[in-house]
Protein backbone atom coordinates (compact mmCIF):
# COMPACT_ATOMS: atom_id res chain seq x y z
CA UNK A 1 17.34 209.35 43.48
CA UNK A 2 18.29 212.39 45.83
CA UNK A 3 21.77 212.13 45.82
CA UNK A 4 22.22 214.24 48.86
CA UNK A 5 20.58 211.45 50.72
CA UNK A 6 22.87 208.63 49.48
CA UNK A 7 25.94 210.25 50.18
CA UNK A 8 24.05 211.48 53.71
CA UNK A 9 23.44 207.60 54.28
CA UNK A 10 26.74 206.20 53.21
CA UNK A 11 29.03 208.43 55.06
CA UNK A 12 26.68 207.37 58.71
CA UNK A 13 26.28 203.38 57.48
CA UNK A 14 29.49 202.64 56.30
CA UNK A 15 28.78 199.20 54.14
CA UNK A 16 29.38 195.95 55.68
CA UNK A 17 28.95 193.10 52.66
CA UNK A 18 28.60 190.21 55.28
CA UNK A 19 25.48 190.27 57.32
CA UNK A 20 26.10 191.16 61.25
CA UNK A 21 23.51 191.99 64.02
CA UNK A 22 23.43 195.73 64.89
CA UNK A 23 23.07 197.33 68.39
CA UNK A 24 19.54 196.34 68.16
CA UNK A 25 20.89 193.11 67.70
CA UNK A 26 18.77 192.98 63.76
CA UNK A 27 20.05 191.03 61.14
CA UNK A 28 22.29 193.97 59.27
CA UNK A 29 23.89 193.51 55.56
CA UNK A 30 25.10 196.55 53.05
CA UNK A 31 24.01 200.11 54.40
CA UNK A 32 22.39 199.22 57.32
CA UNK A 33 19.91 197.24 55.22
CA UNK A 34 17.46 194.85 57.22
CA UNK A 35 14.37 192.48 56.41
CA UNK A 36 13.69 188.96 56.37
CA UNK A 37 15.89 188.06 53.53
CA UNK A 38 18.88 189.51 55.86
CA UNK A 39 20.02 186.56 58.71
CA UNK A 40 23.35 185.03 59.36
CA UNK A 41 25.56 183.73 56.35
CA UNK A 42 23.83 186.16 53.85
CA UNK A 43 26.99 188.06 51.66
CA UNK A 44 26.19 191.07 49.43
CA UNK A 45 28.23 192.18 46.60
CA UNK A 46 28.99 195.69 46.15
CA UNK A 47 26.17 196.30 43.39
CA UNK A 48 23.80 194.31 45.76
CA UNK A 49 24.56 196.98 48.33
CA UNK A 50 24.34 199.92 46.47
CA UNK A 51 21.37 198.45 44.44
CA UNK A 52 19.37 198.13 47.98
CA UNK A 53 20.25 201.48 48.92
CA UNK A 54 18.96 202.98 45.76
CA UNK A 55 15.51 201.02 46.04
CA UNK A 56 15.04 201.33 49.71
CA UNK A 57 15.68 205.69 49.44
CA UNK A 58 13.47 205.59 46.08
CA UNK A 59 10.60 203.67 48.48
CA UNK A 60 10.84 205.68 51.70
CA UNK A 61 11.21 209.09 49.29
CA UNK A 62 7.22 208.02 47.51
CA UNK A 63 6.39 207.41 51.63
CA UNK A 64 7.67 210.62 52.61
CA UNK A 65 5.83 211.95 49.36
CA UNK A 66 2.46 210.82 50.94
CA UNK A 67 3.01 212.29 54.39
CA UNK A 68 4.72 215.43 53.70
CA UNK A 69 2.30 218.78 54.09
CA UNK A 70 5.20 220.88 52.27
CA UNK A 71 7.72 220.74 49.33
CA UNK A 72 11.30 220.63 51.09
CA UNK A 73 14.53 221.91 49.13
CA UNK A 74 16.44 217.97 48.35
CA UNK A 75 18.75 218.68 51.38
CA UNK A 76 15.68 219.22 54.01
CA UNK A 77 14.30 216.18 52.21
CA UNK A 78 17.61 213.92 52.43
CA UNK A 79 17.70 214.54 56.40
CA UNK A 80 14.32 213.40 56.74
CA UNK A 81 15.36 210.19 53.96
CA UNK A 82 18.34 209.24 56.54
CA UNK A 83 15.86 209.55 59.88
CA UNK A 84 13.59 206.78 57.64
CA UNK A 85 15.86 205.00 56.52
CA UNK A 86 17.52 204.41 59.86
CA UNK A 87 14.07 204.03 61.96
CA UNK A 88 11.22 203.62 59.25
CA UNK A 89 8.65 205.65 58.00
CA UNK A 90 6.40 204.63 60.85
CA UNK A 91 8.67 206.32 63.24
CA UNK A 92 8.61 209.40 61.41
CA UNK A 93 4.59 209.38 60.32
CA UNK A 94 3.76 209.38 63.94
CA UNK A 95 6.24 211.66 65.45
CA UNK A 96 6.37 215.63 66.87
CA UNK A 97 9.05 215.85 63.77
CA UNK A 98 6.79 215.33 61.16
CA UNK A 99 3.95 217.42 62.87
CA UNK A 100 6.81 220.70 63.50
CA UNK A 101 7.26 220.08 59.18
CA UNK A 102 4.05 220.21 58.62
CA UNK A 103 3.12 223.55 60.61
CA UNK A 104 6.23 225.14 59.49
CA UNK A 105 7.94 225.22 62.78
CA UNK A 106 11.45 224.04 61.32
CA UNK A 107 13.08 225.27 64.24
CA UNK A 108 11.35 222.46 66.26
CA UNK A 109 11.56 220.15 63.49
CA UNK A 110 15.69 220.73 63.74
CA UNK A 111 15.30 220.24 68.02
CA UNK A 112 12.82 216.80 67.27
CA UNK A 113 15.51 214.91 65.48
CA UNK A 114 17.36 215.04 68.79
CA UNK A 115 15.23 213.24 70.66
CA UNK A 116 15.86 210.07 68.55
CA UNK A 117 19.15 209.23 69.74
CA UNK A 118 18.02 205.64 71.74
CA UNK A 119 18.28 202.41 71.26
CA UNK A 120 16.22 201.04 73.62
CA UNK A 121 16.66 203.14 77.09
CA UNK A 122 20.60 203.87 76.03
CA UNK A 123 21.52 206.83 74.63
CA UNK A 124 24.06 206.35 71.85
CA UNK A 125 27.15 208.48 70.88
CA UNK A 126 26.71 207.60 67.73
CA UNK A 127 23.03 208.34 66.78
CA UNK A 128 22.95 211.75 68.87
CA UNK A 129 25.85 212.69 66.35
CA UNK A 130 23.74 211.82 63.49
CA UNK A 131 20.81 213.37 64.43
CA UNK A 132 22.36 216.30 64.98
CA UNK A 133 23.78 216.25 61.27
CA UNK A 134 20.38 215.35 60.29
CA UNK A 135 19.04 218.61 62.15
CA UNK A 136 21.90 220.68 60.61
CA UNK A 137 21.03 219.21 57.04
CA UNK A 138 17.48 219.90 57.39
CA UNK A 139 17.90 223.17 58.19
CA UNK A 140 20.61 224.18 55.40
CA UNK A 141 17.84 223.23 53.32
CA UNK A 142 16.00 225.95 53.78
């Protein structure tokens, strides 16, 4: 597991062991773990939480691993872990972020995060923060 990433993920999720809707108002439990075994009532232990984690950065690292044009240092590769594992690997498959990796252009890879920083039409404090630490990450990576 890239350690980098877990640490990355842990210090933005904080855990929560009792599930709670998010901004997006989804069913939330752990580190900002969702899916259909996540809805109201549901309580994690600590082990479930950190066991989840571990799976779900092990998953979206073979996704990345399938997309990904370039080898990236574990730090370049731990920002772009956190981006999936906050908005999916479908987010990231189809975006200007993983096209800028792909050509090289990490400069514009570091200004695409940015532009993630919505839930729906708001802009969040919260997410522009992280995506800028994703940006910075990314880019001490290389």
């Amino acid at each position: 597991m890239n350690s980098v990433a877990s640490d990355f993920i842990k210090q933005h999720e904080g855990c929560r062991l009792s599930a709670y809707q998010d901004q997006g108002n989804v069913w939330t439990i752990g580190y900002g773990s969702t899916g259909s075994d996540i809805k109201s009532g549901v309580i994690w232990t600590q082990e479930q939480a950190d066991a989840r984690l571990a799976s779900d950065i092990a998953s979206f690292d073979v996704g990345l691993g399938k997309i990904l044009k370039r080898n990236l240092s574990d730090k370049s590769r731990a920002a772009l872990l956190s981006f999936v594992y906050n908005l999916g690997l479908g987010a990231l498959s189809s975006s200007h972020l993983l096209q800028c990796i792909n050509a090289g252009d990490d400069i514009g890879a570091a200004k695409a995060f940015l532009v993630w920083d919505h839930v729906g039409n708001q802009e969040v404090k919260g997410l522009l923060i992280r995506r800028l630490e994703e940006a910075a990450l990314y880019l001490r990576g290389l």
